[in-house]
C-alpha atoms as a PDB file:
ATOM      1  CA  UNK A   1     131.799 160.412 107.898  1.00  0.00           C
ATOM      2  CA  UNK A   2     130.175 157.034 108.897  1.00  0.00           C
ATOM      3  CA  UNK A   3     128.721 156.423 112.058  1.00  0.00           C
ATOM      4  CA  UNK A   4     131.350 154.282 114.093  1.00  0.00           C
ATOM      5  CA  UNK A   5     130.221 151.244 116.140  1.00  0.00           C
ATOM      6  CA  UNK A   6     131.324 150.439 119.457  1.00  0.00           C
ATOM      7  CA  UNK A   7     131.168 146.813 120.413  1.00  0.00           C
ATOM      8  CA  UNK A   8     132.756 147.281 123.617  1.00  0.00           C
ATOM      9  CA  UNK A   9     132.649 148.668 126.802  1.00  0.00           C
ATOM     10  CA  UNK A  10     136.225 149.447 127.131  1.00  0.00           C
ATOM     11  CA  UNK A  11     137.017 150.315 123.227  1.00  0.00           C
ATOM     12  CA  UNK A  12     139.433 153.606 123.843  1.00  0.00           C
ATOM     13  CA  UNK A  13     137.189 155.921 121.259  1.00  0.00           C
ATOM     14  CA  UNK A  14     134.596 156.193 124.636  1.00  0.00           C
ATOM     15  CA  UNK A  15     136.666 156.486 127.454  1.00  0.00           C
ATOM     16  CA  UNK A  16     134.998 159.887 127.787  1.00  0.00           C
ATOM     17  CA  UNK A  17     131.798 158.956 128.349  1.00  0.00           C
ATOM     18  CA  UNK A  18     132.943 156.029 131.489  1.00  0.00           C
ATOM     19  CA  UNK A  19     131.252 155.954 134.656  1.00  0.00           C
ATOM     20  CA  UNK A  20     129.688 159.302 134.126  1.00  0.00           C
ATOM     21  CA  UNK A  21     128.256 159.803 138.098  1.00  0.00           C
ATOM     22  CA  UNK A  22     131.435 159.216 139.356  1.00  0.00           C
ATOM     23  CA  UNK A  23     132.918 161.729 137.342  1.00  0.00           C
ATOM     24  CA  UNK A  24     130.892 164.071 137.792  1.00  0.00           C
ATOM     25  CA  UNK A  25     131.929 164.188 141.185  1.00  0.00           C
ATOM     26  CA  UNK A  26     135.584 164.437 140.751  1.00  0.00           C
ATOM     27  CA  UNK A  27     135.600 166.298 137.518  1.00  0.00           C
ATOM     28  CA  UNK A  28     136.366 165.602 133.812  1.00  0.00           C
ATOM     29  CA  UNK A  29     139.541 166.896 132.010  1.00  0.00           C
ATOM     30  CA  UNK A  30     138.145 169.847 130.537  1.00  0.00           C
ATOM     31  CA  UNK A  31     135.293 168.251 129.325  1.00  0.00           C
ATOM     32  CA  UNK A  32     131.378 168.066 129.987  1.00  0.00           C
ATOM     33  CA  UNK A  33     128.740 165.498 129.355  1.00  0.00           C
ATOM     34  CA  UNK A  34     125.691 166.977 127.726  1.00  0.00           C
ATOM     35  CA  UNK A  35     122.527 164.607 127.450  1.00  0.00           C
ATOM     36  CA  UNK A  36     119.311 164.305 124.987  1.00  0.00           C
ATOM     37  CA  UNK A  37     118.221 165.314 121.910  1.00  0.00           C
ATOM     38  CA  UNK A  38     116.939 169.062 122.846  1.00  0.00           C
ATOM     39  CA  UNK A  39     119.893 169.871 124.751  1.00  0.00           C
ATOM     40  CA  UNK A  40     122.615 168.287 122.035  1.00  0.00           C
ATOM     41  CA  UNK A  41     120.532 170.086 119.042  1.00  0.00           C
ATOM     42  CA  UNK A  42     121.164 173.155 120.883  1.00  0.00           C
ATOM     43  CA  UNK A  43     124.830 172.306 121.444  1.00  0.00           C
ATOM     44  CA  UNK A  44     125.501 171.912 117.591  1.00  0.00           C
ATOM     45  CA  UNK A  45     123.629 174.813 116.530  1.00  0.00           C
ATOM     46  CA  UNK A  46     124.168 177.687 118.804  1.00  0.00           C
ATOM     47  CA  UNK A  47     126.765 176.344 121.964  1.00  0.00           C
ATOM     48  CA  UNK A  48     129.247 178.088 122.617  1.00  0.00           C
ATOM     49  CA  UNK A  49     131.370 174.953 123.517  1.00  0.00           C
ATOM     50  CA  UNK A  50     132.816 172.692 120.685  1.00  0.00           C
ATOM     51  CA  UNK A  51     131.667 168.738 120.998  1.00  0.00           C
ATOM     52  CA  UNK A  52     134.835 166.256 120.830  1.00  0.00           C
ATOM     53  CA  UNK A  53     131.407 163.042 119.904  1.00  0.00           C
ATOM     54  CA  UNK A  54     128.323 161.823 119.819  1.00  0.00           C
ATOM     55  CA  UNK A  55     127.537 158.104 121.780  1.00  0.00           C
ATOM     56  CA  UNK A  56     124.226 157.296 120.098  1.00  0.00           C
ATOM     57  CA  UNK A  57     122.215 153.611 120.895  1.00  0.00           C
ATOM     58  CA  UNK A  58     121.286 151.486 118.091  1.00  0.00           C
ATOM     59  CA  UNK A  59     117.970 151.534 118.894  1.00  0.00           C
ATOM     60  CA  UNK A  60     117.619 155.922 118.313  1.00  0.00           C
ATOM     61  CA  UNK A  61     119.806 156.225 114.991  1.00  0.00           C
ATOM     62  CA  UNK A  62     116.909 156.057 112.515  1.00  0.00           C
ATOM     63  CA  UNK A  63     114.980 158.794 114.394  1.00  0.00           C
ATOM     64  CA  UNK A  64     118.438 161.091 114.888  1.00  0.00           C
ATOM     65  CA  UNK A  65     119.526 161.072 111.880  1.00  0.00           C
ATOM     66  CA  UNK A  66     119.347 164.783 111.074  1.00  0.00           C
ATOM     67  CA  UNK A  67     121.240 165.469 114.202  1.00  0.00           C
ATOM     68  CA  UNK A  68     123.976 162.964 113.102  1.00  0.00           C
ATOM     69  CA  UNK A  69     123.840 164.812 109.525  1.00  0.00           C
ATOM     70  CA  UNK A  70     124.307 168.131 111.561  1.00  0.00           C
ATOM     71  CA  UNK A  71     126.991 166.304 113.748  1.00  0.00           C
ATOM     72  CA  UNK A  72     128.601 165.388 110.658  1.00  0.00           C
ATOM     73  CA  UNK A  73     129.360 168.629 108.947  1.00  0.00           C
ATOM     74  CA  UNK A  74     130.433 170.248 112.102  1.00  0.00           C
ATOM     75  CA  UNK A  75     133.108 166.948 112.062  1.00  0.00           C
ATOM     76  CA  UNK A  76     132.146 165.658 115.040  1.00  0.00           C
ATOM     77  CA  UNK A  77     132.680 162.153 115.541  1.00  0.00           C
ATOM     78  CA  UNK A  78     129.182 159.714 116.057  1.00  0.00           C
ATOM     79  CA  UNK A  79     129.277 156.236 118.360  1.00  0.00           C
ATOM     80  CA  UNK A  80     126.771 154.057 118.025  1.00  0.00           C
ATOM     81  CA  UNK A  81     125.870 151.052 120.229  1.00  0.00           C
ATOM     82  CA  UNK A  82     123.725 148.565 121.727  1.00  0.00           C
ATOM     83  CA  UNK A  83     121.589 150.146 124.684  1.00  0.00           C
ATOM     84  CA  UNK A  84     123.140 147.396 126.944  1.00  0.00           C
ATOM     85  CA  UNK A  85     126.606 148.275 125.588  1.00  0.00           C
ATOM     86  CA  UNK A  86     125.706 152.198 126.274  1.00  0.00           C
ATOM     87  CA  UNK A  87     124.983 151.610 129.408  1.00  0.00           C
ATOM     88  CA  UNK A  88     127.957 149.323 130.937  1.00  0.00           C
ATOM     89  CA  UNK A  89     130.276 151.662 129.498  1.00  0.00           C
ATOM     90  CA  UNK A  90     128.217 154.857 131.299  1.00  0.00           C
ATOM     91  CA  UNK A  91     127.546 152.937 134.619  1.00  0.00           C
ATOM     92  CA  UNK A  92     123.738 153.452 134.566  1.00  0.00           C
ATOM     93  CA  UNK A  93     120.861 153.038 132.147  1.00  0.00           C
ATOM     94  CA  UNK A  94     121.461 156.184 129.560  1.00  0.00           C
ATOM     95  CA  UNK A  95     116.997 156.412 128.947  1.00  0.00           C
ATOM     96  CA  UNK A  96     117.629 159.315 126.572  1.00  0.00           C
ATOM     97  CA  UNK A  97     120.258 156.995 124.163  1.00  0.00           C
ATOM     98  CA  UNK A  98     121.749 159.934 123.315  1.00  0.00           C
ATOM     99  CA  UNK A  99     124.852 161.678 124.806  1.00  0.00           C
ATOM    100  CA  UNK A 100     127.950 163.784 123.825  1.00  0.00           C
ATOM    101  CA  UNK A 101     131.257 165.070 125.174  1.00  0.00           C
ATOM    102  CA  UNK A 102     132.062 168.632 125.175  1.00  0.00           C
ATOM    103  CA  UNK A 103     135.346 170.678 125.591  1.00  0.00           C
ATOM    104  CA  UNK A 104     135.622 173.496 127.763  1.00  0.00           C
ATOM    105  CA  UNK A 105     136.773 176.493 126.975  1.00  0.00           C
ATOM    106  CA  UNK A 106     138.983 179.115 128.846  1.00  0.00           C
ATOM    107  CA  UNK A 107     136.657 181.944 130.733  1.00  0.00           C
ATOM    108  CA  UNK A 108     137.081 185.431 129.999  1.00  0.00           C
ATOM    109  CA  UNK A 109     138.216 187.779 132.868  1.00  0.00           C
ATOM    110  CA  UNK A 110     134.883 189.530 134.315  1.00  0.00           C
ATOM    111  CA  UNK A 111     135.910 192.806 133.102  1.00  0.00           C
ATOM    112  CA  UNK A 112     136.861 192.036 129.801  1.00  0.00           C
ATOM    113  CA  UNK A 113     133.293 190.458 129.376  1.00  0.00           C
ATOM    114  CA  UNK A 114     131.303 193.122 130.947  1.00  0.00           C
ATOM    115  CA  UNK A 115     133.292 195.455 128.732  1.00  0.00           C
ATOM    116  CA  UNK A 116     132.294 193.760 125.504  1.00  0.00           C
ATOM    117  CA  UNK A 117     129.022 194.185 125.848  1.00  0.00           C
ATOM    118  CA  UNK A 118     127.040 197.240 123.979  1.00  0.00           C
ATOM    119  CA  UNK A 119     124.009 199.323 124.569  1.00  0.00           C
ATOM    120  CA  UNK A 120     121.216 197.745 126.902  1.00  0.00           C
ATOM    121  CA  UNK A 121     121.562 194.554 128.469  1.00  0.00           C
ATOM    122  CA  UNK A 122     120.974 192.355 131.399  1.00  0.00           C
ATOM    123  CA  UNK A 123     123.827 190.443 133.238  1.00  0.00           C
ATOM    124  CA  UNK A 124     122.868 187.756 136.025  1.00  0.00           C
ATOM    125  CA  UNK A 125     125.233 187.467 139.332  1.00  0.00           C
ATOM    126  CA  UNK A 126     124.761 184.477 141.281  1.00  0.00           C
ATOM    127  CA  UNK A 127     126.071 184.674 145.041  1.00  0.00           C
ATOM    128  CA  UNK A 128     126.005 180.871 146.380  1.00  0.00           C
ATOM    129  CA  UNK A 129     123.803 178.824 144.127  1.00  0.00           C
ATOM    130  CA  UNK A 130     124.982 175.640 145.292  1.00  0.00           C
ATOM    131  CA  UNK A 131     121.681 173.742 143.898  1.00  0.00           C
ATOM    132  CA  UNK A 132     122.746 172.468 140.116  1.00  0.00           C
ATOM    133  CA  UNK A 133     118.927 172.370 139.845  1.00  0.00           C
ATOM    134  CA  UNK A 134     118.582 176.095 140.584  1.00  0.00           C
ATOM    135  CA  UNK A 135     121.376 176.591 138.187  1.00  0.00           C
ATOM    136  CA  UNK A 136     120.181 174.718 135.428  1.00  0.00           C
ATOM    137  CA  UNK A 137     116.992 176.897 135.965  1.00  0.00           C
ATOM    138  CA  UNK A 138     118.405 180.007 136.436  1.00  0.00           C
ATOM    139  CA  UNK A 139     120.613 179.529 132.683  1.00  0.00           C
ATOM    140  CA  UNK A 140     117.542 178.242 131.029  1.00  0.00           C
ATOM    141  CA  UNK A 141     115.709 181.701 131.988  1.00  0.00           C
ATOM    142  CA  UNK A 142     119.008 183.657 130.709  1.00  0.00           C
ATOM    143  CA  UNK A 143     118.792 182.196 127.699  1.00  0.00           C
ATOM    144  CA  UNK A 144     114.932 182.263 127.255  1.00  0.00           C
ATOM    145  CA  UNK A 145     115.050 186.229 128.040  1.00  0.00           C
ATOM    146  CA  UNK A 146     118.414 187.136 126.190  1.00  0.00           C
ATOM    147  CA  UNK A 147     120.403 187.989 129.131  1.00  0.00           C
ATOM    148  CA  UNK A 148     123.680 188.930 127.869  1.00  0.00           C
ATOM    149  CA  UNK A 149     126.188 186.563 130.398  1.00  0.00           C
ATOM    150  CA  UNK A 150     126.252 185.365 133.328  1.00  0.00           C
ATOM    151  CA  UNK A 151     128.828 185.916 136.719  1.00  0.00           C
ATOM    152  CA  UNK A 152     129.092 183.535 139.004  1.00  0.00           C
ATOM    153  CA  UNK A 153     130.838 183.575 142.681  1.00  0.00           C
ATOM    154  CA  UNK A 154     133.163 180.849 143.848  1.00  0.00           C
ATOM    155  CA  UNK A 155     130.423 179.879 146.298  1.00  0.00           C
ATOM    156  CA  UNK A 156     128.177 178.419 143.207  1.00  0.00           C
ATOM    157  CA  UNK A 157     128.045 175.604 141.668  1.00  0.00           C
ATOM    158  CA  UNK A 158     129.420 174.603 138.399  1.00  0.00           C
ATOM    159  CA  UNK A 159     126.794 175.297 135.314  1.00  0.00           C
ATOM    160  CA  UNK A 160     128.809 172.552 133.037  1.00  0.00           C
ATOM    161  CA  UNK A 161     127.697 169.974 135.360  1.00  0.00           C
ATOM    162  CA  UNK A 162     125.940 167.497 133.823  1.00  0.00           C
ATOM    163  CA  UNK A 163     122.457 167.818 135.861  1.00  0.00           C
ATOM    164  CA  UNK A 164     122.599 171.526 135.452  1.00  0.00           C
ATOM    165  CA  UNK A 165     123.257 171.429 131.734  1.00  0.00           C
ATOM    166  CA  UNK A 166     119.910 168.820 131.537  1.00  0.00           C
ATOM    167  CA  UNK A 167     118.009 171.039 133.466  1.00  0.00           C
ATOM    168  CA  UNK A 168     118.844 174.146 131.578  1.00  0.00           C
ATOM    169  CA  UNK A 169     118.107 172.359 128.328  1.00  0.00           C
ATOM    170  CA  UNK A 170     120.824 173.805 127.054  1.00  0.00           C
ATOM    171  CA  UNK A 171     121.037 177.206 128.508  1.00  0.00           C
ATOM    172  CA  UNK A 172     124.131 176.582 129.865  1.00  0.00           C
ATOM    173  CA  UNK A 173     125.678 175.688 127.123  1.00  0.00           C
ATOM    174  CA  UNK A 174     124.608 178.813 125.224  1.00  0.00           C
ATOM    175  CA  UNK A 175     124.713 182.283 127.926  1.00  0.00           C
ATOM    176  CA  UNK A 176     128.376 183.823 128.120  1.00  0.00           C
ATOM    177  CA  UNK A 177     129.470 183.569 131.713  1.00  0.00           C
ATOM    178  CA  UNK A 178     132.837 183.248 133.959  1.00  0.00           C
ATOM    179  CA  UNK A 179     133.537 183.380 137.676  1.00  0.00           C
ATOM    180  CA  UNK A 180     134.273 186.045 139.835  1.00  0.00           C
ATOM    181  CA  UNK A 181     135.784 184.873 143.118  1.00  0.00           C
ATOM    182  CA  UNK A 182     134.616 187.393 145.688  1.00  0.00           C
ATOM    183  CA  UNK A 183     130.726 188.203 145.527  1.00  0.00           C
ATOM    184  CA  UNK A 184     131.889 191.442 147.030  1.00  0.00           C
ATOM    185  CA  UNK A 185     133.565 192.755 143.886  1.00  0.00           C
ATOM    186  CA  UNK A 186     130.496 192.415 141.449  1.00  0.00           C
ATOM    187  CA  UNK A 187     128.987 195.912 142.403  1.00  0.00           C
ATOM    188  CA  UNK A 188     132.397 197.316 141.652  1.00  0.00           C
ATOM    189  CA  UNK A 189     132.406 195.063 138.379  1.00  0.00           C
ATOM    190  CA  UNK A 190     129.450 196.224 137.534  1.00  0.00           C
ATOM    191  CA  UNK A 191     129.794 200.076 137.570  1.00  0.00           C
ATOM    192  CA  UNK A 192     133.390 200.443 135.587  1.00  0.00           C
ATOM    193  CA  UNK A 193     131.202 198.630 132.994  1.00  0.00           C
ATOM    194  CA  UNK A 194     128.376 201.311 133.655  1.00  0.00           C
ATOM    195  CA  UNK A 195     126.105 198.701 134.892  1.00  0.00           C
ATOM    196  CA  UNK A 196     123.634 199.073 138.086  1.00  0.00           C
ATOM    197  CA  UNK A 197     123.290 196.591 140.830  1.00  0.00           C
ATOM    198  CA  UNK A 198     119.982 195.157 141.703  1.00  0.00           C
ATOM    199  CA  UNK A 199     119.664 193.389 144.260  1.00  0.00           C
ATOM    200  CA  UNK A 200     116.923 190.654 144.906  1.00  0.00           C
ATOM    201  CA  UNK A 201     115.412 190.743 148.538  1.00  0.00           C
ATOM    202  CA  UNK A 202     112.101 190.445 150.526  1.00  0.00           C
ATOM    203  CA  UNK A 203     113.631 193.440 151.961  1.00  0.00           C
ATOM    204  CA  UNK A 204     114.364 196.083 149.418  1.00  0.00           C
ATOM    205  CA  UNK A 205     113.062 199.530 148.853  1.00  0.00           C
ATOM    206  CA  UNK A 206     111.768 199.051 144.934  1.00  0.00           C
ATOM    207  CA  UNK A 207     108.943 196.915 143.871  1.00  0.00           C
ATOM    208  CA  UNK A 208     110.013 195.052 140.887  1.00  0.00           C
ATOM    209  CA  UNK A 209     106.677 195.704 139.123  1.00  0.00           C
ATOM    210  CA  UNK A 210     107.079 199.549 139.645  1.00  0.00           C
ATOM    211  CA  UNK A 211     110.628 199.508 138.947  1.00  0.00           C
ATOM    212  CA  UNK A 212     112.064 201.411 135.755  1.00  0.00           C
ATOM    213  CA  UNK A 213     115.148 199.506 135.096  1.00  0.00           C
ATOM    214  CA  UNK A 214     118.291 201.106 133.803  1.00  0.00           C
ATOM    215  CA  UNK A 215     119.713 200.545 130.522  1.00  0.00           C
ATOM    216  CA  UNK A 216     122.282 198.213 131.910  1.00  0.00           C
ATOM    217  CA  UNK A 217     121.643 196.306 134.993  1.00  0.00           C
ATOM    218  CA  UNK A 218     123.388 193.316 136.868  1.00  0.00           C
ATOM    219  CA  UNK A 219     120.658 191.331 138.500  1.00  0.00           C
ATOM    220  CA  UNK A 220     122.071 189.597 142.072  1.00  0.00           C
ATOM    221  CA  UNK A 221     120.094 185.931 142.925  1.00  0.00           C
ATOM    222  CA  UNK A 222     120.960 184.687 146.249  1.00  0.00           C
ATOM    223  CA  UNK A 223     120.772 180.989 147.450  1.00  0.00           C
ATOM    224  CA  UNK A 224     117.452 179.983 148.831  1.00  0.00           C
ATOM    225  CA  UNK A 225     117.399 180.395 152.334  1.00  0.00           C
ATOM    226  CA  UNK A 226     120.584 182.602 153.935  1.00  0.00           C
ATOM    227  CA  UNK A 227     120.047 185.022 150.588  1.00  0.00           C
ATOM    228  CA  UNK A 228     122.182 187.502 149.413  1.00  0.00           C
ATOM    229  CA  UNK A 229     124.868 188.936 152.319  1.00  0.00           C
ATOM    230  CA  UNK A 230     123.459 192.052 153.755  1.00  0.00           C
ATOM    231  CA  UNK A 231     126.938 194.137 152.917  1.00  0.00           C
ATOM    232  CA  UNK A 232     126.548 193.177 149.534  1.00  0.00           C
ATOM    233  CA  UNK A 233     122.645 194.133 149.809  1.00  0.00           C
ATOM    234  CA  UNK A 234     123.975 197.340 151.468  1.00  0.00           C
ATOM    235  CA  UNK A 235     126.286 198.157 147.848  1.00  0.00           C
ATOM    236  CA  UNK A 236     123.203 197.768 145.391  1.00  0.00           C
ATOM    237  CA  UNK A 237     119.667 198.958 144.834  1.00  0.00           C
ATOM    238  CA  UNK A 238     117.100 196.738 146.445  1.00  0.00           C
ATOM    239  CA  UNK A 239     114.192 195.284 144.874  1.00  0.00           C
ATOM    240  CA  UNK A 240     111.547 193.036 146.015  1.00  0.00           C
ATOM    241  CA  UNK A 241     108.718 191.058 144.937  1.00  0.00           C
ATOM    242  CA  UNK A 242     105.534 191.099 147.044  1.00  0.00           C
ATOM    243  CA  UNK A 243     103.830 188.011 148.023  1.00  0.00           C
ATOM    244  CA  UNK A 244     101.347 187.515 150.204  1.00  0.00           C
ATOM    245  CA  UNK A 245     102.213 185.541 153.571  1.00  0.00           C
ATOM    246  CA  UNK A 246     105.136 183.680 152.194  1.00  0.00           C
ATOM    247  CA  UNK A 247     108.288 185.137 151.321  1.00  0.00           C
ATOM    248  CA  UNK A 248     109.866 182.278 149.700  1.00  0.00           C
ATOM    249  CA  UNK A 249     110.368 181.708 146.206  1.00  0.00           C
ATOM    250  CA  UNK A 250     112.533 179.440 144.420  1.00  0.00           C
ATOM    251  CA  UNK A 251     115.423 180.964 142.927  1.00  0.00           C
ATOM    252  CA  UNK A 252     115.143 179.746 139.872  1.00  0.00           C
ATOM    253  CA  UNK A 253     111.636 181.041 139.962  1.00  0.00           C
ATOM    254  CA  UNK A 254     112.739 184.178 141.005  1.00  0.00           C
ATOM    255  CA  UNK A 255     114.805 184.555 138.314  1.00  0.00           C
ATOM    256  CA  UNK A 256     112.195 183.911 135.351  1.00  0.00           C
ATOM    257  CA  UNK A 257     109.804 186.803 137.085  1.00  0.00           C
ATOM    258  CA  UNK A 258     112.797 189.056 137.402  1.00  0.00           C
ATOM    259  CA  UNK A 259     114.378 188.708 134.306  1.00  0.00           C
ATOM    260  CA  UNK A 260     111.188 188.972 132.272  1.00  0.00           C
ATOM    261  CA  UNK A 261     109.921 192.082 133.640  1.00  0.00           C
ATOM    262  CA  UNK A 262     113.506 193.950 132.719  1.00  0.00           C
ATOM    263  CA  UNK A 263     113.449 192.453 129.093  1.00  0.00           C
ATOM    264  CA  UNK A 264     109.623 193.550 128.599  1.00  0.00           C
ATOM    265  CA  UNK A 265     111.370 196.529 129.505  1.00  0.00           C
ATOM    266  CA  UNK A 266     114.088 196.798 127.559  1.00  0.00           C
ATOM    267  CA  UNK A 267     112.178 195.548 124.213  1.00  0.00           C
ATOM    268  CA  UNK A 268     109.794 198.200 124.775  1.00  0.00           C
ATOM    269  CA  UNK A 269     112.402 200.364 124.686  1.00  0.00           C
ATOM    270  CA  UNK A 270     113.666 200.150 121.364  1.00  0.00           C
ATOM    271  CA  UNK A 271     110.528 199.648 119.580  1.00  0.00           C
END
């Protein structure tokens, strides 16, 4: 496979990759924009997504070309063009010179993925993570400390948008997760799958450093601010992290402290 060039703005083989702000707003036809090298490397080797091409400037393809090799044998079609070129066709100045279109894929029910996973293992449930920041962070800490998916309530944001895919350098494009509409029903998710709810708040009972974790848990981040609803508090097991005079850490944050203290735990467990 050669590496094709585009010449101009409107040539039909990048349609995709037009006005990429703008359609990030009003969606994409099944598809996602995924941006530098990192988070594209991660894409070909371990996503969980296939990539429909690669829109490369001229000025990068001597320094990508083992990416391009990679992008080859998975078939994957390569663009290249003129930085100038690249940039009329995606509205703003692409820095990175390096871009690709992914296909989405159909999400599994939340039972049927809670189901298929065995033994020990950590699920994340986020309850109105609006912030595509936050969820780019949150997806890059699943990934880093092998959470096993990821639920999300219709009140969140979407983790295939393009900031939150750059921010979880490719996180997002690598955890398991689908959506569960009501942030009510993940307690009751949860425990037909023989998981336990633990729920993150200034005000619960536990104290995540003293806290023995069970074998399966499903960890509940709130949205910075209003938190997690207190009925849904009320359903799980409560766990907070002490600070001193200031009760406000960033989700994201939040999530890397959480998640690495039950993973310490779980790894010491089966050595």
């Amino acid at each position: 496979m050669m590496v094709e060039r585009i010449a101009d703005p409107d040539d039909p083989r990048v349609e995709p990759y037009r006005f990429v702000r703008e359609r990030d707003l009003v969606g994409r036809d099944g598809r996602f924009v995924a941006e530098g090298q990192v988070v594209i490397e991660v894409a070909l080797a371990r996503g969980r997504f296939p990539l429909e091409s690669l829109l490369i400037a001229d000025d990068r393809l001597a320094a990508q070309q083992a990416l391009i090799a990679r992008a080859e044998e998975k078939g994957v079609p390569v663009y290249a063009a003129a930085p100038v070129v690249m940039d009329a066709i995606a509205g703003f100045p692409i820095h990175r010179g390096l871009v690709a279109i992914g296909r989405r894929t159909a999400e599994p029910e939340a039972r049927t993925l809670l189901a298929g996973l065995d033994g020990p293992a950590i699920v994340v449930g986020l309850v109105g993570i609006a912030n595509h920041d936050n969820m780019g962070g949150i997806f890059r800490n699943a990934a880093a400390f092998g959470a096993a998916a990821v639920l999300i309530d219709g009140g969140s944001c979407d983790p295939l948008y393009r900031k939150a895919i750059r921010v979880s350098v490719g996180g997002a494009l690598v955890v398991p997760f689908t959506r569960v509409g009501a942030a009510a029903d993940l307690p009751a998710l949860a425990a037909a799958a023989g998981f336990e709810t633990l729920a993150l708040t200034p005000a619960g009972d536990d104290v995540l450093a003293r806290l023995d974790p069970p074998a399966r848990s499903l960890v509940l981040l709130g949205a910075e601010g209003p938190g997690l609803p207190a009925d849904l508090i009320a359903t799980a097991r409560g766990v907070r992290i002490p600070m001193a005079d200031f009760d406000s850490l960033n989700v994201a944050t939040t999530s890397g402290i959480v998640l690495h203290h039950l993973a310490s735990r779980r790894d010491a467990g089966r050595g």
